[in-house]
Protein backbone atom coordinates (compact mmCIF):
# COMPACT_ATOMS: atom_id res chain seq x y z
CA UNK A 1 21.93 -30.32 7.17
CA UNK A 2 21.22 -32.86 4.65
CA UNK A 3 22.99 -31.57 1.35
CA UNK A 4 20.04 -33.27 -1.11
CA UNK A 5 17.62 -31.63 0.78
CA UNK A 6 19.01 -28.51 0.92
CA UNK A 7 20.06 -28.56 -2.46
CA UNK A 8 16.12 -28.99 -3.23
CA UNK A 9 14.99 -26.03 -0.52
CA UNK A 10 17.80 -23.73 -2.74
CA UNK A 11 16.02 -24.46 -5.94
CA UNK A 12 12.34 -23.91 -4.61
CA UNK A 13 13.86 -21.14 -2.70
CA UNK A 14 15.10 -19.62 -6.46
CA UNK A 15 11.96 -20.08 -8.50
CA UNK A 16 9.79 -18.70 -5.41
CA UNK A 17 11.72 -15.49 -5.60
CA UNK A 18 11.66 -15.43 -9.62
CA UNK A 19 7.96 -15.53 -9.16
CA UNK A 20 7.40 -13.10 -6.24
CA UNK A 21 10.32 -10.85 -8.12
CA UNK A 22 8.25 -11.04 -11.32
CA UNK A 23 4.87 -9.74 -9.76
CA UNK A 24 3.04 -13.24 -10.00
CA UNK A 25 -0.21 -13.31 -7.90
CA UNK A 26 0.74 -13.33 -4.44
CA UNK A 27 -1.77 -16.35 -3.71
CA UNK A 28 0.03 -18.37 -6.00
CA UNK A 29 3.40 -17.36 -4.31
CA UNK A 30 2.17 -18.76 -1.02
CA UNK A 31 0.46 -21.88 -2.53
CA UNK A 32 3.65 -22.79 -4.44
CA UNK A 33 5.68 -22.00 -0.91
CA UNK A 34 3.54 -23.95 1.57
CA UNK A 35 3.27 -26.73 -1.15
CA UNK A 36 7.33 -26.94 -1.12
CA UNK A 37 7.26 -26.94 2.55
CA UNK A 38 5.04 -29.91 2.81
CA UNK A 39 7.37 -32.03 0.06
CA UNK A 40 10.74 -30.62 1.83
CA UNK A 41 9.31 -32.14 5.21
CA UNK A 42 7.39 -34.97 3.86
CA UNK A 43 4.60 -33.98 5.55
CA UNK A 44 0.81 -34.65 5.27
CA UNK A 45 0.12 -31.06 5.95
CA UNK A 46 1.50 -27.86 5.31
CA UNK A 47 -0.05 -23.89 6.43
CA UNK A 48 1.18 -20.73 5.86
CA UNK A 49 -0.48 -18.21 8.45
CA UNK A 50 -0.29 -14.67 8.27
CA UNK A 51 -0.02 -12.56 11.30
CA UNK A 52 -2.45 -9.91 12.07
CA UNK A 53 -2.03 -6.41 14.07
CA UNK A 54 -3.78 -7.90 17.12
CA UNK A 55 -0.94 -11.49 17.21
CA UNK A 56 -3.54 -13.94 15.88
CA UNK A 57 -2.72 -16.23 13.23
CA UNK A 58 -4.78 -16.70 10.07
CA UNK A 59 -4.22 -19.74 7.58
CA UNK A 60 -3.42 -18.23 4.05
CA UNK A 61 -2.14 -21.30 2.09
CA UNK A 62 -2.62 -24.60 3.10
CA UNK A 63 -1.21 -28.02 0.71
CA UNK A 64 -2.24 -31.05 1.55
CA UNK A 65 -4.84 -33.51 3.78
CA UNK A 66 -7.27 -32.37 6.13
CA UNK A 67 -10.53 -32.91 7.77
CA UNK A 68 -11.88 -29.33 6.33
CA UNK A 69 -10.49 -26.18 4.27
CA UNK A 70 -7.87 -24.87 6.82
CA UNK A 71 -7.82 -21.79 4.77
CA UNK A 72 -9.24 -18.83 6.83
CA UNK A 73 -8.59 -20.65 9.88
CA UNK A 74 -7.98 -17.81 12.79
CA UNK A 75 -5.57 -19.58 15.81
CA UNK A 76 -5.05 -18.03 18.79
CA UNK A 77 -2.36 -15.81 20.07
CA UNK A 78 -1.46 -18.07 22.47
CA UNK A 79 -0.99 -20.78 20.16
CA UNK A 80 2.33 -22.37 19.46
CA UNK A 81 2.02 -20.88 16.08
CA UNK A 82 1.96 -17.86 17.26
CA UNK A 83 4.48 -17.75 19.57
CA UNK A 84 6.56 -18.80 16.67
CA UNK A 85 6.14 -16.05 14.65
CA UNK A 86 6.19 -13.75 17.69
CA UNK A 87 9.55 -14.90 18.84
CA UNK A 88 11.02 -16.03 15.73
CA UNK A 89 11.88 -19.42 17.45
CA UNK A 90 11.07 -22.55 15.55
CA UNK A 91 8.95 -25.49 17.36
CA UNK A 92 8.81 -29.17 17.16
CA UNK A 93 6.78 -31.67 18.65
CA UNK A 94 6.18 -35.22 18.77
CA UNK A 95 2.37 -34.74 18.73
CA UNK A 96 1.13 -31.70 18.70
CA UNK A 97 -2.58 -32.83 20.12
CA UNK A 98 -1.06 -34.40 23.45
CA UNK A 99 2.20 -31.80 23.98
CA UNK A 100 1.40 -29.37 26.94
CA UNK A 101 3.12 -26.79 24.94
CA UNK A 102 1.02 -27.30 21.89
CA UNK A 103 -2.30 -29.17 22.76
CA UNK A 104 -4.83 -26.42 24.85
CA UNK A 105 -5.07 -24.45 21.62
CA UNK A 106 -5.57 -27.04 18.80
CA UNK A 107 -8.55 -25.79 16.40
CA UNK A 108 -10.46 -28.89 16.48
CA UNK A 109 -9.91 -29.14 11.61
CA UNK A 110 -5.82 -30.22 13.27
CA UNK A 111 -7.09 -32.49 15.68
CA UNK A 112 -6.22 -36.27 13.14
CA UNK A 113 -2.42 -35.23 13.20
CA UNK A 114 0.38 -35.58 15.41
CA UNK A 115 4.09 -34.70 14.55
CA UNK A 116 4.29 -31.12 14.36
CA UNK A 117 7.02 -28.14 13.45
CA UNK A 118 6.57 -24.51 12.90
CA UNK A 119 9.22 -22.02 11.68
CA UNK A 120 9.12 -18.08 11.74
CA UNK A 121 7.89 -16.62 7.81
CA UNK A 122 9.17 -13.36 7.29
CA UNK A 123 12.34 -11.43 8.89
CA UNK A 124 13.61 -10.10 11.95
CA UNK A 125 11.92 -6.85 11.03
CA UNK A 126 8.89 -8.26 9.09
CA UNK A 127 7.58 -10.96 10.81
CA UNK A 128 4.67 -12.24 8.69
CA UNK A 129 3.49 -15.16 10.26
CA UNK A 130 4.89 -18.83 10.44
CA UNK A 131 5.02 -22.25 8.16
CA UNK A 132 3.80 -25.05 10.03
CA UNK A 133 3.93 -28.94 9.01
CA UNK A 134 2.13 -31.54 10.56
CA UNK A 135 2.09 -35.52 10.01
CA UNK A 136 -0.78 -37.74 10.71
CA UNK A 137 -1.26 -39.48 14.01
CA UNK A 138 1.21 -42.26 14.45
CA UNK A 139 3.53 -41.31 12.01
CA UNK A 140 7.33 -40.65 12.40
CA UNK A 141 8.17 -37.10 14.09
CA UNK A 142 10.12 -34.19 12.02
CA UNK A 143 13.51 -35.23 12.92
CA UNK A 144 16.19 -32.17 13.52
CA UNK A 145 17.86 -31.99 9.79
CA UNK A 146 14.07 -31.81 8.36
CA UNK A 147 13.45 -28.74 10.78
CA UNK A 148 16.49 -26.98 9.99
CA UNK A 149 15.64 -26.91 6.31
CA UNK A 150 12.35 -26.69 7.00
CA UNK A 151 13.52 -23.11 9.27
CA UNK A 152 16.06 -22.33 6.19
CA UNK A 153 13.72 -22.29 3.64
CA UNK A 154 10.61 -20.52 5.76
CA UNK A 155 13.22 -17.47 6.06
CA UNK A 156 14.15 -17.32 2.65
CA UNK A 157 10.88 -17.44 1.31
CA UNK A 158 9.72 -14.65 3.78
CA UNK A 159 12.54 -12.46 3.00
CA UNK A 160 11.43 -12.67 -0.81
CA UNK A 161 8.25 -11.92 -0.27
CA UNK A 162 8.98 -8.90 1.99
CA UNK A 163 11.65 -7.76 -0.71
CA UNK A 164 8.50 -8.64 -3.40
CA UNK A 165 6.06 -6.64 -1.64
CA UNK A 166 8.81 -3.14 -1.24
CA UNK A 167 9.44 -3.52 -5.15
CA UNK A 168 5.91 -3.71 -5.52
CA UNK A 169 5.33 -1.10 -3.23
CA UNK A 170 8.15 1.11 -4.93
CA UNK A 171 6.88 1.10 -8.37
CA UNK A 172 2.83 2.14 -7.14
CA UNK A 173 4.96 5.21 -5.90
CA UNK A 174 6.37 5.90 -9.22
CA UNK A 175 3.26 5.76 -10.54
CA UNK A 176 1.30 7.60 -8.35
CA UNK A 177 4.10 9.78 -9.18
CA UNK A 178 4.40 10.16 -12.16
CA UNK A 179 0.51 10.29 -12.54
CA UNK A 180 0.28 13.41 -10.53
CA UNK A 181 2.93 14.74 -12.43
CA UNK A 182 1.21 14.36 -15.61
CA UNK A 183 -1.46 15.46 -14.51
CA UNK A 184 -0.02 18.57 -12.40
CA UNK A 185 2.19 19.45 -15.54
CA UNK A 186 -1.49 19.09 -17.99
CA UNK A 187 -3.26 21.76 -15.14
CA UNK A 188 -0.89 23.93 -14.57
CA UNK A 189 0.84 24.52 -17.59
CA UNK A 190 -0.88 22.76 -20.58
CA UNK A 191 -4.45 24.36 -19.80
CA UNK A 192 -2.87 27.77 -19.19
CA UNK A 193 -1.72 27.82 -22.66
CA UNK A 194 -5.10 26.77 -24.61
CA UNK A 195 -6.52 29.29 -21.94
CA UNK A 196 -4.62 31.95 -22.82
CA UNK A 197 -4.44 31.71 -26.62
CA UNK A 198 -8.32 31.12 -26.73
CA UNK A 199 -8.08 34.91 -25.18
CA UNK A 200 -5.78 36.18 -27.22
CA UNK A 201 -8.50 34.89 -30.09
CA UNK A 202 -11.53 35.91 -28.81
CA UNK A 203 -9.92 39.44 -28.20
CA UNK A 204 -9.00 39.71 -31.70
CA UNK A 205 -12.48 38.82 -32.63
CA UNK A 206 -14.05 41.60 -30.41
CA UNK A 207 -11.46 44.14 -31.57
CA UNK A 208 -13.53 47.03 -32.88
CA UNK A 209 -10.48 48.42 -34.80
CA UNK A 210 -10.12 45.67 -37.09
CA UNK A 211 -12.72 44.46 -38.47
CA UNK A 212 -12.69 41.03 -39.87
CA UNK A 213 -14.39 39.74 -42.53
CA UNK A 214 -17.54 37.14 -41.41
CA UNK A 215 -15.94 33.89 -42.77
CA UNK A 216 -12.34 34.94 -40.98
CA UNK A 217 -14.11 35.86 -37.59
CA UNK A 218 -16.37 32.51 -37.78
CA UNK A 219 -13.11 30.52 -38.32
CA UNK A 220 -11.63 32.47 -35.07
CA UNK A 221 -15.07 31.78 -33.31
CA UNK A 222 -14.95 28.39 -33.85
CA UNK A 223 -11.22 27.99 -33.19
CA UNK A 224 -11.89 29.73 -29.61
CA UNK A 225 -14.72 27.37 -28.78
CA UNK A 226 -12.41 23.91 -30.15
CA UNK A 227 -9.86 25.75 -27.22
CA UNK A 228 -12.52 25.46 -24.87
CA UNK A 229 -13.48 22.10 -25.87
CA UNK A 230 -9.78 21.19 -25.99
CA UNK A 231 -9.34 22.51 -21.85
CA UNK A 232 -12.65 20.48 -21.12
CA UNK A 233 -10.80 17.22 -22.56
CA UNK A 234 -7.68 17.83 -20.90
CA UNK A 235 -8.98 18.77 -17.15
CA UNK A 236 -11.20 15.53 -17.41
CA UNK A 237 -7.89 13.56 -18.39
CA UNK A 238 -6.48 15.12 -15.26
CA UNK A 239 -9.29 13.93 -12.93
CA UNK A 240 -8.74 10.53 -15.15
CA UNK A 241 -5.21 10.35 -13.96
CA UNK A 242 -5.68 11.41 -10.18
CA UNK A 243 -8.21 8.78 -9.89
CA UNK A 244 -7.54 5.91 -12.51
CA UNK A 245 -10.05 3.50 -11.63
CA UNK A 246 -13.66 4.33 -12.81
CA UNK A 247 -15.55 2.45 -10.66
CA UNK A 248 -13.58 3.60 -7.16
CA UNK A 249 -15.72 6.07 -5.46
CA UNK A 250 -14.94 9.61 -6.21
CA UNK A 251 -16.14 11.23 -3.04
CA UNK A 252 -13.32 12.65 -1.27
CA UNK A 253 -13.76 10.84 2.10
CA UNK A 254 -13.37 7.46 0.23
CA UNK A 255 -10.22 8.51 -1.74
CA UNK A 256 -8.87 9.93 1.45
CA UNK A 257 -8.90 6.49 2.93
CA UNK A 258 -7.48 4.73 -0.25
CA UNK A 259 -4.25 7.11 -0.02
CA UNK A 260 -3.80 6.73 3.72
CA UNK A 261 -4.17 2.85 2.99
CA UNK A 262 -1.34 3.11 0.22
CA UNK A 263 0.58 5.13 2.38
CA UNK A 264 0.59 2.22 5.07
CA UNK A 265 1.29 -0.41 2.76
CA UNK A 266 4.52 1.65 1.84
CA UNK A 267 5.41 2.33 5.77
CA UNK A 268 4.43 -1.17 7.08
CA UNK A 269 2.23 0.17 9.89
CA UNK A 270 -1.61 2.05 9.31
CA UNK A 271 -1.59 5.58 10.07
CA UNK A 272 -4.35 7.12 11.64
CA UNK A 273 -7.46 8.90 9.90
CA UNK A 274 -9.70 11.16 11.24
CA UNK A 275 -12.60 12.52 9.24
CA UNK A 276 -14.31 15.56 10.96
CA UNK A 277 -17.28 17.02 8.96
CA UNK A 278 -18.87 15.96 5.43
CA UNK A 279 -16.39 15.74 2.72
CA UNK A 280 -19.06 14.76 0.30
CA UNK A 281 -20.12 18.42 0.34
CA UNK A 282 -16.83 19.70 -1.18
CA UNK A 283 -16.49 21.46 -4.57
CA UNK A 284 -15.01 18.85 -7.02
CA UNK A 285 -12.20 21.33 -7.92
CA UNK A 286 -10.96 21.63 -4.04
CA UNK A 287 -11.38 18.11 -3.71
CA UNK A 288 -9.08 17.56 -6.53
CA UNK A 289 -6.08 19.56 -4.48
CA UNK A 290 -7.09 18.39 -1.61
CA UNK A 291 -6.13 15.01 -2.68
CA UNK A 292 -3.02 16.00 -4.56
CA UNK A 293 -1.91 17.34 -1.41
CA UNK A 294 -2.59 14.60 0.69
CA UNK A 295 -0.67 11.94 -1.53
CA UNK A 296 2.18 14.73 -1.94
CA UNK A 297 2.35 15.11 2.25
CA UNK A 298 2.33 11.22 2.64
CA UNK A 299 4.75 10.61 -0.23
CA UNK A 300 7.26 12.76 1.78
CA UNK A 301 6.62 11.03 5.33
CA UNK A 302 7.22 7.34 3.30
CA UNK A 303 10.38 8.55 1.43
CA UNK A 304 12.27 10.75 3.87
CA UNK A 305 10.35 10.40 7.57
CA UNK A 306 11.13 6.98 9.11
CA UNK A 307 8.48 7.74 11.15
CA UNK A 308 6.81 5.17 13.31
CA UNK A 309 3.13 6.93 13.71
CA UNK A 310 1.97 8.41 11.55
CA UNK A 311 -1.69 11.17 11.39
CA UNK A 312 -4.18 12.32 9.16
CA UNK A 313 -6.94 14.52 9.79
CA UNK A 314 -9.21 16.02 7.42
CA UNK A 315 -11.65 18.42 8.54
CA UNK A 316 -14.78 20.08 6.87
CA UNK A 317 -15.70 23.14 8.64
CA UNK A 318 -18.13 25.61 8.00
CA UNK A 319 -16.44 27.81 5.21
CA UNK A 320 -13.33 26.18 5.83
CA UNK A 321 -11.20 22.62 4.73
CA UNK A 322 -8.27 22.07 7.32
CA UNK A 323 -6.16 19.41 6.34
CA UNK A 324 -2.75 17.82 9.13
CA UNK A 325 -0.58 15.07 8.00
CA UNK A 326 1.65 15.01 11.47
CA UNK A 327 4.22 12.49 11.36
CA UNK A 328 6.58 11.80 14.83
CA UNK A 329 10.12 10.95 11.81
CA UNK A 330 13.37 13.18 11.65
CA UNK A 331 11.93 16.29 10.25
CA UNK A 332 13.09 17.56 6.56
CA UNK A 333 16.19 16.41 5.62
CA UNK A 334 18.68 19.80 4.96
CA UNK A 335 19.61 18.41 1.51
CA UNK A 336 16.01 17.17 0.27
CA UNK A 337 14.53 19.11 -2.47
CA UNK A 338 11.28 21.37 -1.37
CA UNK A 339 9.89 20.88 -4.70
CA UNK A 340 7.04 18.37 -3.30
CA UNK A 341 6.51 21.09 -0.17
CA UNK A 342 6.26 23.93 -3.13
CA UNK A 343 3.92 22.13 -4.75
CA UNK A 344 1.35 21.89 -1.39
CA UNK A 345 2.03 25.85 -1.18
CA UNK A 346 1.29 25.80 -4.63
CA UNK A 347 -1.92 24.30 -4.75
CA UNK A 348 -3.46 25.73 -1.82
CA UNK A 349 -2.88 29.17 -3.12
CA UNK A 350 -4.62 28.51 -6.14
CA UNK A 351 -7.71 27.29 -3.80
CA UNK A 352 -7.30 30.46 -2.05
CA UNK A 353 -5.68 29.09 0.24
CA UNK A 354 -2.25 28.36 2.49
CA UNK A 355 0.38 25.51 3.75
CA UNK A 356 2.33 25.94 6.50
CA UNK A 357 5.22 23.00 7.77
CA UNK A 358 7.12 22.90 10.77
CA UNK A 359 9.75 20.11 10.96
CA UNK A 360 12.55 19.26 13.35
CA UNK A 361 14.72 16.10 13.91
CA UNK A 362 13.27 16.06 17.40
CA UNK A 363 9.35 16.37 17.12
CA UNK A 364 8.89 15.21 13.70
CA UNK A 365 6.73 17.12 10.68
CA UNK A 366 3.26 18.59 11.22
CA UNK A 367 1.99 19.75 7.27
CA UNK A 368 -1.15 22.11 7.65
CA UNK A 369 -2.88 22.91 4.49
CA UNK A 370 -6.24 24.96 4.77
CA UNK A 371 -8.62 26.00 1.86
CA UNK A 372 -11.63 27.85 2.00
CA UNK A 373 -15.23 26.59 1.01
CA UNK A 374 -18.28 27.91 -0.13
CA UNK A 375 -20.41 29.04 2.71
């Protein structure tokens, strides 16, 4: 390997990772990567393509010349790009137009260049896609020391993105977290206290054995309804905090979605939804638990599981909410906490409700948390 060029590949390599590390915009990450990619291989032009769920290949970052906007470009699963990042094995061609391994599935915006190399972006676990390089027609092809760095550097940079994107990933748990603790700690304890000393008040008021004089039982009057005002402010800070953003929809099939998306960012694979009924029609207080219970079931599959499928199904019955979070993982660990399993028995009880959980290390956990509804 040539020493000044991987000297240069370490450097980019270090500031990429600062950046990704730091939380910069993830577009820039890639534009700054593909751009050092294209400089490391002298090359005319350099793509970054993300791998989808179904193998194709779609162009995320692109530096340099070409005919039209790469970006967006979808290539074909049976493209050499593709195999790339499917096998991990990097490719290089003399031209990749005329190659027999390469040329059938050429998107017509690659069709001016020839030399070609593509290396595997990502890990041997997380295999995001592949960095590709190409040289006009006619020019010199990659030769082996260029591809080597060129294979170096794609791996580095895709293991600090895939380490970026669990740190990321990490700290939206702690703060869904520590939002619904907040807010669970402001419900269940905080409101119970202004409830019950407003009570104790407006008792006193009504007391017929002790009269009060007017201006004292106005003062109590008024301190009772500042309580109720009080418990108003703090149960709309807790819907404020279970769904921060005021513009996402607050109908409970749409949230439902948004956690089971989270939860597959955090697991690396989508779980599977299935909405049975209308969840618009549910009482805003159920909905509330019915979403704290749903991000506390899927918080325990992506910290403890290691599942590899994971289930949701909601269902709005007549009279009835049924909620299954069913994941195929080792079952409950005999030295985790049941604090977050306490809490689901918790709030279904106070919706009139129950949870029940079975877990073993051989079938996985299956969480079933029913409510009833307003008929």
């Amino acid at each position: 390997m040539d020493p000044t060029l991987a000297a240069r590949a370490l450097t980019a390599s270090t500031e990429i990772a600062t950046a990704a590390l730091s939380g910069d915009d993830p577009e820039a990450v890639l534009a700054r990567v593909v751009e050092v990619a294209a400089e490391l291989a002298e090359a005319d032009l350099g793509l970054v393509m993300a791998r989808g769920e179904d193998g194709r290949l779609t162009v995320e970052a692109a530096h340099g010349t070409a005919v039209e906007d790469p970006v967006g470009l979808v290539l074909s699963t049976r493209s050499s790009a593709a195999r790339v990042a499917r096998s991990g094995i990097p490719m290089v061609v003399d031209d990749v137009t005329t190659d027999p391994r390469t040329s059938p599935f050429v998107p017509k915006e690659l069709w001016g260049f020839g030399p070609f190399a593509a290396a595997p972006f990502g890990t041997r676990e997380r295999r995001l896609g592949a960095l590709t390089v190409y040289r006009k027609k006619g020019a010199q092809p990659f030769a082996p020391p260029t591809v080597e760095v060129l294979t170096a550097f794609a791996a580095q940079a895709g293991l600090v993105l895939v380490l970026a994107e669990g740190s990321n990933a990490r700290q939206r748990v702690a703060v869904f977290e520590e939002r619904e603790r907040i807010a669970r700690d402001l419900h269940d304890v905080i409101i119970q206290r202004l409830y019950g000393a407003g009570m104790q008040l407006d008792l006193l008021v009504r007391r017929p054995t002790k009269r009060l004089a007017k201006a004292d039982a106005a003062r109590l009057a008024e301190a009772v309804d500042q309580l109720d005002a009080t418990i108003a402010d703090v149960r709309e800070t807790v819907r404020t905090l279970r769904n921060p953003d005021p513009t996402e929809p607050t109908d409970l099939a749409e949230t439902t979605r948004g956690e089971v998306a989270t939860a597959g960012e955090l697991l690396g694979f989508q779980p599977r939804l299935d909405l049975v009924g209308d969840p618009a029609k549910v009482p805003g207080d159920i909905a509330d638990h019915t979403r704290a219970a749903l991000r506390e079931a899927l918080s325990n599959v992506v910290r403890h599981s290691g599942a590899s499928s994971v289930r949701v199904r909601l269902a709005v019955n007549p009279g009835e909410l049924e909620l299954h979070v069913v994941d195929n993982g080792c079952g409950i660990p005999p030295g985790v906490t049941r604090r977050g399993l306490k809490h689901l028995e918790e709030r279904a009880e106070q919706a009139g409700g129950h949870c029940d959980v079975l877990s073993s290390a051989r079938t996985g956990t299956t969480v079933t948390w029913k409510v009833p509804l307003p008929r």
